[in-house]
N, C-alpha and C. Protein backbone atom coordinates (compact mmCIF):
# COMPACT_ATOMS: atom_id res chain seq x y z
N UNK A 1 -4.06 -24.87 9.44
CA UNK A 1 -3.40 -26.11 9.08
C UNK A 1 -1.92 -26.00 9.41
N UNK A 2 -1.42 -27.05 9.82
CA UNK A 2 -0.33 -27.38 10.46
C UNK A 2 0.78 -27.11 8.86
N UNK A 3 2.26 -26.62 9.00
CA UNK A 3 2.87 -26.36 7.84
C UNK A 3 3.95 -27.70 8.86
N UNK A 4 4.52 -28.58 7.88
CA UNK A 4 5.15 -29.37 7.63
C UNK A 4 6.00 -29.76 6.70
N UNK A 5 7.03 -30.65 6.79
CA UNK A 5 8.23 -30.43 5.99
C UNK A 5 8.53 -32.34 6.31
N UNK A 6 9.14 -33.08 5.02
CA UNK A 6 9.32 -34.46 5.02
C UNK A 6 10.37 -34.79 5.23
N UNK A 7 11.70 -35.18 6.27
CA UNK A 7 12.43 -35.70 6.59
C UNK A 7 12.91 -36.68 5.54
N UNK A 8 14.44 -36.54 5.58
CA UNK A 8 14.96 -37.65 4.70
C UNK A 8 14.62 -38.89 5.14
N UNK A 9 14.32 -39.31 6.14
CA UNK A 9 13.68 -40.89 6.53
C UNK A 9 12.48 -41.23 6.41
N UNK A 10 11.66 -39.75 5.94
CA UNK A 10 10.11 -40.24 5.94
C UNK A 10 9.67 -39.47 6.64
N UNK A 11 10.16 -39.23 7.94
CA UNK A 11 8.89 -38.90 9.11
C UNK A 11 8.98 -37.26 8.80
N UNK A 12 7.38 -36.83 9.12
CA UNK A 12 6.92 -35.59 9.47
C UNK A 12 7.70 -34.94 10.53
N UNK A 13 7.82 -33.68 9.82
CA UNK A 13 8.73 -32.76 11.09
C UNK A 13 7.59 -31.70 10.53
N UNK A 14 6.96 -30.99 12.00
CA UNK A 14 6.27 -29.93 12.12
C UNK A 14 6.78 -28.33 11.94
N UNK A 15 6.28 -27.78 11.32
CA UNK A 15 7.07 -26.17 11.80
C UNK A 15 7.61 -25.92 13.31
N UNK A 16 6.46 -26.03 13.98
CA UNK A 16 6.99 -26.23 15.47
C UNK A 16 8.25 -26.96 15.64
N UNK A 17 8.05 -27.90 15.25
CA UNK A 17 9.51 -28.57 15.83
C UNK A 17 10.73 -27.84 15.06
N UNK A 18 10.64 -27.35 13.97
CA UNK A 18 11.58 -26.65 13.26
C UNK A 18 12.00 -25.22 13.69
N UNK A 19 10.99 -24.72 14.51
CA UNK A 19 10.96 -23.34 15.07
C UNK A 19 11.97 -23.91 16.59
N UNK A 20 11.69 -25.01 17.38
CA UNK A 20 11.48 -25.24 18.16
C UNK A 20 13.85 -25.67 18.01
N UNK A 21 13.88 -26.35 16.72
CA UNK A 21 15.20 -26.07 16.61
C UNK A 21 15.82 -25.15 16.53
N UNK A 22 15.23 -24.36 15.88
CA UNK A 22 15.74 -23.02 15.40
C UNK A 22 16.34 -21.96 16.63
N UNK A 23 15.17 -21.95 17.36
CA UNK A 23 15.45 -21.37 19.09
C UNK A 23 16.46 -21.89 19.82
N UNK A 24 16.59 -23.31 20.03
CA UNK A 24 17.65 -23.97 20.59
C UNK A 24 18.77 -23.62 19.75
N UNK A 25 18.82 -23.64 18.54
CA UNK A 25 20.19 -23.46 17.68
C UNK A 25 20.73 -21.78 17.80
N UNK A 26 19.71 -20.64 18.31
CA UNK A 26 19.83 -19.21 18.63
C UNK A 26 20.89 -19.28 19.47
N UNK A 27 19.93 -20.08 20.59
CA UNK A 27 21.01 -19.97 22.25
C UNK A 27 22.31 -19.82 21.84
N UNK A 28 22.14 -21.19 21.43
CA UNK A 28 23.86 -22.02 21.07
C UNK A 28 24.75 -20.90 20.68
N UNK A 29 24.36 -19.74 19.66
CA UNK A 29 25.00 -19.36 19.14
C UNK A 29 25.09 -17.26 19.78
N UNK A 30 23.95 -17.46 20.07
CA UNK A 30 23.99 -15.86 21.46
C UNK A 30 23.90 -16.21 22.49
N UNK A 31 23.44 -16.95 23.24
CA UNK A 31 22.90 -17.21 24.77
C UNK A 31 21.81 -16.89 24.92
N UNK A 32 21.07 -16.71 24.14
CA UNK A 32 19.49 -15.97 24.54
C UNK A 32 18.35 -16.62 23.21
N UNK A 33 17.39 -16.81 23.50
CA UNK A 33 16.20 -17.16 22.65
C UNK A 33 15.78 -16.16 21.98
N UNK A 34 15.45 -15.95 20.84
CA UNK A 34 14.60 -15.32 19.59
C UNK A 34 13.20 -15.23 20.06
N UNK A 35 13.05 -14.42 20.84
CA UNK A 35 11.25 -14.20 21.73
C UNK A 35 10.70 -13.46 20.73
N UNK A 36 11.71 -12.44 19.95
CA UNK A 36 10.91 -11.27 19.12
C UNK A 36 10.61 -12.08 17.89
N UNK A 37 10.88 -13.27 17.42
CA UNK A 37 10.40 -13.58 16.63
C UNK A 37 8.71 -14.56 16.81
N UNK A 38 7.92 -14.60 15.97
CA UNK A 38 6.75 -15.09 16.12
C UNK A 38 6.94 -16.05 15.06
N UNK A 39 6.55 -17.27 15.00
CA UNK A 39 6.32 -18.47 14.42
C UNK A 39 5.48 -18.16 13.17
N UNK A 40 4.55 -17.80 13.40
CA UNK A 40 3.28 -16.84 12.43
C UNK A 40 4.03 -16.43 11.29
N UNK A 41 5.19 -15.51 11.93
CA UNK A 41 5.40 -14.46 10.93
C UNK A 41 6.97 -15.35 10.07
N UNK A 42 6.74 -16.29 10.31
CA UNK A 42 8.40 -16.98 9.70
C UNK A 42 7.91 -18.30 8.54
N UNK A 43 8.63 -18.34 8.08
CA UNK A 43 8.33 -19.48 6.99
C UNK A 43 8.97 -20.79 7.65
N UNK A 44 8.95 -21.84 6.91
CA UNK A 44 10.07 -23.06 7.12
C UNK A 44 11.03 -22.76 6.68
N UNK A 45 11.16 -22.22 5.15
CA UNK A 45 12.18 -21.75 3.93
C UNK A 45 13.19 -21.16 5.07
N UNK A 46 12.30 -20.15 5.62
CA UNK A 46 13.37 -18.77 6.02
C UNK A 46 14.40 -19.21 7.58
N UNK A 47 13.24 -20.19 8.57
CA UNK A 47 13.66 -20.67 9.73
C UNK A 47 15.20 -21.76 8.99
N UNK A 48 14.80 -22.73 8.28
CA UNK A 48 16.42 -23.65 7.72
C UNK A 48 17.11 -22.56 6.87
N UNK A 49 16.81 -21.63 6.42
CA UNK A 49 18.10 -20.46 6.12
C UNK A 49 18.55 -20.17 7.40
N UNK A 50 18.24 -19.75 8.15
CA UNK A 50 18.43 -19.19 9.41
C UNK A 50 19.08 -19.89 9.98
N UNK A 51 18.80 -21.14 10.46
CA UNK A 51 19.53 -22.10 11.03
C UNK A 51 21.30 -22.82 10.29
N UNK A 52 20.77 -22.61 9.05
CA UNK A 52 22.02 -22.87 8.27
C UNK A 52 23.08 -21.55 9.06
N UNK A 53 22.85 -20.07 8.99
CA UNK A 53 23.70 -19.23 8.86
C UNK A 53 23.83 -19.66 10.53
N UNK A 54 23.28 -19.87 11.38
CA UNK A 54 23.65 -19.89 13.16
C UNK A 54 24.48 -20.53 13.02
N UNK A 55 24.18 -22.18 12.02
CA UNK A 55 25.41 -23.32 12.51
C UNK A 55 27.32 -22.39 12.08
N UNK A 56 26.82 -21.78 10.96
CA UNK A 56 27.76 -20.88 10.87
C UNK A 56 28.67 -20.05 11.16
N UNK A 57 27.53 -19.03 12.48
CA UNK A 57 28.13 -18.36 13.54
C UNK A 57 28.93 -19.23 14.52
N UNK A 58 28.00 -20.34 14.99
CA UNK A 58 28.67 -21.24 15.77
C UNK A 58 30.20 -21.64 15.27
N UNK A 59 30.17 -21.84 14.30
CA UNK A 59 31.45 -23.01 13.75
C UNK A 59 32.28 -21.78 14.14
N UNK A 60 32.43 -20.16 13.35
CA UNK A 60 33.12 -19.60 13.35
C UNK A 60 33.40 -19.20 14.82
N UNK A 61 32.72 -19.27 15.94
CA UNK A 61 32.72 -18.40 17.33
C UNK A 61 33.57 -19.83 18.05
N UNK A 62 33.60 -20.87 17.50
CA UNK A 62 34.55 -21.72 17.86
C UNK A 62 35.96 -21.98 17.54
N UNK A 63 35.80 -21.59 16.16
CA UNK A 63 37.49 -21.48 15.80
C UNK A 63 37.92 -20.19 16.41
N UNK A 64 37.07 -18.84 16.47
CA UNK A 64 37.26 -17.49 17.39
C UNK A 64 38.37 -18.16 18.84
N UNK A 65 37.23 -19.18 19.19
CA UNK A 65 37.74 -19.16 20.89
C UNK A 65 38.78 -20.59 20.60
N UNK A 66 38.95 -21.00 19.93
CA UNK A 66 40.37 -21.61 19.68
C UNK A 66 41.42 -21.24 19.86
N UNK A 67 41.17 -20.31 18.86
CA UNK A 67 42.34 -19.35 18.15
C UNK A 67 42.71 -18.59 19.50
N UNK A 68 42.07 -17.40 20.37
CA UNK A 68 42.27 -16.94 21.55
C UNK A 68 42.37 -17.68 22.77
N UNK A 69 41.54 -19.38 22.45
CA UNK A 69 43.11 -20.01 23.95
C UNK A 69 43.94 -20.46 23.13
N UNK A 70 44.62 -21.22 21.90
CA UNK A 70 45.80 -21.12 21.53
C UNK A 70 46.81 -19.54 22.04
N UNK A 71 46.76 -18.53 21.45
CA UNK A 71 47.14 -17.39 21.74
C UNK A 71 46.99 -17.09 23.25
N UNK A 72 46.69 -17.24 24.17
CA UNK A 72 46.10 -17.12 25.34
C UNK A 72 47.76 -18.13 26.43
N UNK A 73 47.85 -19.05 25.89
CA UNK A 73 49.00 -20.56 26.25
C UNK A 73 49.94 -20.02 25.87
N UNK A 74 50.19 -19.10 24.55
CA UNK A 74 51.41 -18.63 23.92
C UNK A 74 52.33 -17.78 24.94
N UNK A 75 50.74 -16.79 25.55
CA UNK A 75 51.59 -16.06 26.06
C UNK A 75 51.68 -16.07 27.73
N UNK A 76 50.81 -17.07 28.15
CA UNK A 76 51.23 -17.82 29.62
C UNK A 76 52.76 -18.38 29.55
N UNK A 77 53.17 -19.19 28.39
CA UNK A 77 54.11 -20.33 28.35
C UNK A 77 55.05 -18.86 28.31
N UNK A 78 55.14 -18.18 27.76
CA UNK A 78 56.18 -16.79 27.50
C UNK A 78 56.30 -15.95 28.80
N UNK A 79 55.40 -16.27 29.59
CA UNK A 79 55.45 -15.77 31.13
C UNK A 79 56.26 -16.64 31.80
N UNK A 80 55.71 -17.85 31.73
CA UNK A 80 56.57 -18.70 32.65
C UNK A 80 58.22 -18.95 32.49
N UNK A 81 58.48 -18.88 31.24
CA UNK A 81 59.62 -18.60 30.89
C UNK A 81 60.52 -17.34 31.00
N UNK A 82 59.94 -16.23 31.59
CA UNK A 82 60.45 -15.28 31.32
C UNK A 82 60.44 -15.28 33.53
N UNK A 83 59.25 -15.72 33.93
CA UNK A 83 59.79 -15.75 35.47
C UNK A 83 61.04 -17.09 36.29
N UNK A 84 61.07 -17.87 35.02
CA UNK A 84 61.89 -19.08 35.18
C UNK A 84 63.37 -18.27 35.21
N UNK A 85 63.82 -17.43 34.51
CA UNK A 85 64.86 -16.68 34.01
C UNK A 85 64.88 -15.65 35.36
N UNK A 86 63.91 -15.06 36.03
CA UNK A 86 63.88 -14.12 36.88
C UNK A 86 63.77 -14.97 38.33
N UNK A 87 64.09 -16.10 38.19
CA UNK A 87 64.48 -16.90 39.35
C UNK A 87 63.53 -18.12 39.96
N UNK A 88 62.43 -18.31 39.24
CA UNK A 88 61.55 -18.88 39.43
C UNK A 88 62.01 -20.79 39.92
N UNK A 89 63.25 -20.83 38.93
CA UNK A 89 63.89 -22.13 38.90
C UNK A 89 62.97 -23.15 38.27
N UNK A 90 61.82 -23.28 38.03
CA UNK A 90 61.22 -24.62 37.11
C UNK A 90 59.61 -23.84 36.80
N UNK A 91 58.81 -24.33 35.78
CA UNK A 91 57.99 -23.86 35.52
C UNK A 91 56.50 -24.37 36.76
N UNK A 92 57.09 -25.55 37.60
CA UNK A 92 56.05 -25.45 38.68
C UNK A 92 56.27 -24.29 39.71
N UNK A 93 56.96 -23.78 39.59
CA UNK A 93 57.26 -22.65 41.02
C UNK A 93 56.76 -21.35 39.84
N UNK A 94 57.23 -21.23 38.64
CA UNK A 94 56.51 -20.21 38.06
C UNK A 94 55.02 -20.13 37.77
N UNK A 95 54.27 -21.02 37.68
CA UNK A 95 52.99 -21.12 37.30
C UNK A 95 52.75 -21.15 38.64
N UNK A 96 53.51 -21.18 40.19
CA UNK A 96 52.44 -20.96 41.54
C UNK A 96 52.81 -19.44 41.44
N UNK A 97 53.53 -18.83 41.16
CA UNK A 97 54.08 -17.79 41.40
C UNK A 97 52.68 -17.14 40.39
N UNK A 98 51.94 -17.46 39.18
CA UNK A 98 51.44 -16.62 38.18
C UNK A 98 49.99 -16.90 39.13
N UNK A 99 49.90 -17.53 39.69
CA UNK A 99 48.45 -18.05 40.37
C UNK A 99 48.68 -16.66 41.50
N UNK A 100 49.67 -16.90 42.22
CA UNK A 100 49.57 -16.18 43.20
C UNK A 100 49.29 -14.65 42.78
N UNK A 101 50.23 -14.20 41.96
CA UNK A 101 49.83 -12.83 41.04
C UNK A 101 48.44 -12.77 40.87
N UNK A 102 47.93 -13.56 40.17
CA UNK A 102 46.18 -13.64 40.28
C UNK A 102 45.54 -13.45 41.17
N UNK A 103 45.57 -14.33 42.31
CA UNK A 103 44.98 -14.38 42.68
C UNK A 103 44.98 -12.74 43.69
N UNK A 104 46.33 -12.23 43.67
CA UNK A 104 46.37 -11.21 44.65
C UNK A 104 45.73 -9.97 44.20
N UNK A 105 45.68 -9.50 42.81
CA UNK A 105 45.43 -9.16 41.57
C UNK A 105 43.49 -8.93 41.55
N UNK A 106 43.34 -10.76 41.91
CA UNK A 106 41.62 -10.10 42.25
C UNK A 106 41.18 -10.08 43.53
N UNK A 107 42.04 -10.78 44.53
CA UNK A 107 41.35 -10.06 45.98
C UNK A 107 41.65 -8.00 46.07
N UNK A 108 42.84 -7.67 45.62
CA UNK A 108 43.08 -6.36 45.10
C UNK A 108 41.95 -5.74 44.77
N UNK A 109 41.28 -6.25 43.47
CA UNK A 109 40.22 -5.62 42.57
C UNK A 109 38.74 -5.44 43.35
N UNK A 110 39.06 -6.60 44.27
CA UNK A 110 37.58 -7.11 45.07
C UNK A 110 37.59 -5.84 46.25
N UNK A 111 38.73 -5.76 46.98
CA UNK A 111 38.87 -4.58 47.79
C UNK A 111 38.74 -3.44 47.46
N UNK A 112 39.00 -2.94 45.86
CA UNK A 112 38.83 -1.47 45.46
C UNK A 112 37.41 -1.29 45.25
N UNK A 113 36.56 -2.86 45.04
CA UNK A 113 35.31 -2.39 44.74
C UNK A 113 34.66 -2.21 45.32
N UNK A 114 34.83 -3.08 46.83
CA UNK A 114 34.26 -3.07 48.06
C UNK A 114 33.99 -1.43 48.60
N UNK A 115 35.85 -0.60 48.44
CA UNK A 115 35.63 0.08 49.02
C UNK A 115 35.15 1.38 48.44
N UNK A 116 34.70 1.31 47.18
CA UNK A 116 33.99 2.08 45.91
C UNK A 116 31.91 2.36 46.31
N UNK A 117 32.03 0.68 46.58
CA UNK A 117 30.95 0.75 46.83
C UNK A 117 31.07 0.83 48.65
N UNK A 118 31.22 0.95 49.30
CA UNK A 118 30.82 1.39 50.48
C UNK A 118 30.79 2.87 50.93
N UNK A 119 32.08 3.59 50.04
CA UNK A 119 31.81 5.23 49.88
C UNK A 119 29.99 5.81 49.22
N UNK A 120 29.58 4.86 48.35
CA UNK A 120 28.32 5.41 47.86
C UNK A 120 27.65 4.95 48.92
N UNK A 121 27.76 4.17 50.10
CA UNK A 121 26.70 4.08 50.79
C UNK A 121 27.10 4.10 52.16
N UNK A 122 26.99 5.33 52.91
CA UNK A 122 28.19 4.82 53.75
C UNK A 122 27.02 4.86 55.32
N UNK A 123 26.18 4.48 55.26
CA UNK A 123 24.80 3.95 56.06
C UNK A 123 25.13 2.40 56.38
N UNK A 124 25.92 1.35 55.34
CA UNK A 124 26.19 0.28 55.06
C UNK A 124 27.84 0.35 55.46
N UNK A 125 28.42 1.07 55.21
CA UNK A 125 29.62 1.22 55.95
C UNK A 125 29.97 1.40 57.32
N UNK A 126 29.12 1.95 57.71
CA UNK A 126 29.43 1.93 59.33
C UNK A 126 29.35 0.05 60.40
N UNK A 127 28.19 -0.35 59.09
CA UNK A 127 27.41 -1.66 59.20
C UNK A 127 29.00 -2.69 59.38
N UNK A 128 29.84 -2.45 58.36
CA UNK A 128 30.57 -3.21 57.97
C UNK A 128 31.67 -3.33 59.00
């Protein structure tokens, strides 16, 4: 027999569909689905506890990533100001100037890996 639960409007909501939130509400909050769990082995009780504490994780993993791009702007805006002073003259020539750092920064990183990995294979290096 089907386990079911009565909606404040009336309508039937199935375990399934409650499991079926529950999984979607996982993602949201790891990136990955609850496979190890079995439907069988879970209550309704325990799945809306569960779901209560995710919306939880969620709320908090959002003020998390708030909080670190607030802090994140603090200390861009403290860059740009500090290359504005080192001659940059306006914060559009400093923010091309912080791009360019970047960007040189990961073609850099891309070349050390390139050439990291072509020493382990160097059958593929000659290739190159």
């Amino acid at each position: 027999m089907t386990e079911f639960r009565l909606a404040t409007d009336g309508t039937m909501i199935t375990k399934e569909m409650i499991f079926g939130h529950y999984s979607d509400t996982y993602k949201d909050a790891y990136g990955i689905r609850p496979r190890w769990i079995r439907i069988d082995e879970i209550t309704i009780e325990e799945m809306e506890a569960e779901i209560d504490n995710l919306y939880k994780t969620i709320e908090q993993s959002l003020i998390d990533e708030d909080a670190w791009e607030i802090e994140r702007q603090r200390k861009k805006d403290a860059k740009v100001l500090e290359l504005i002073e080192m001659g940059a003259g306006d914060a559009e020539t400093a923010n091309r100037w912080l791009e360019d750092e970047l960007y040189g920064r990961i073609d850099y990183e891309m070349e050390c890996h390139l050439d990291r990995e072509l020493d382990k294979y160097p059958e593929v290096a000659e290739l190159w």
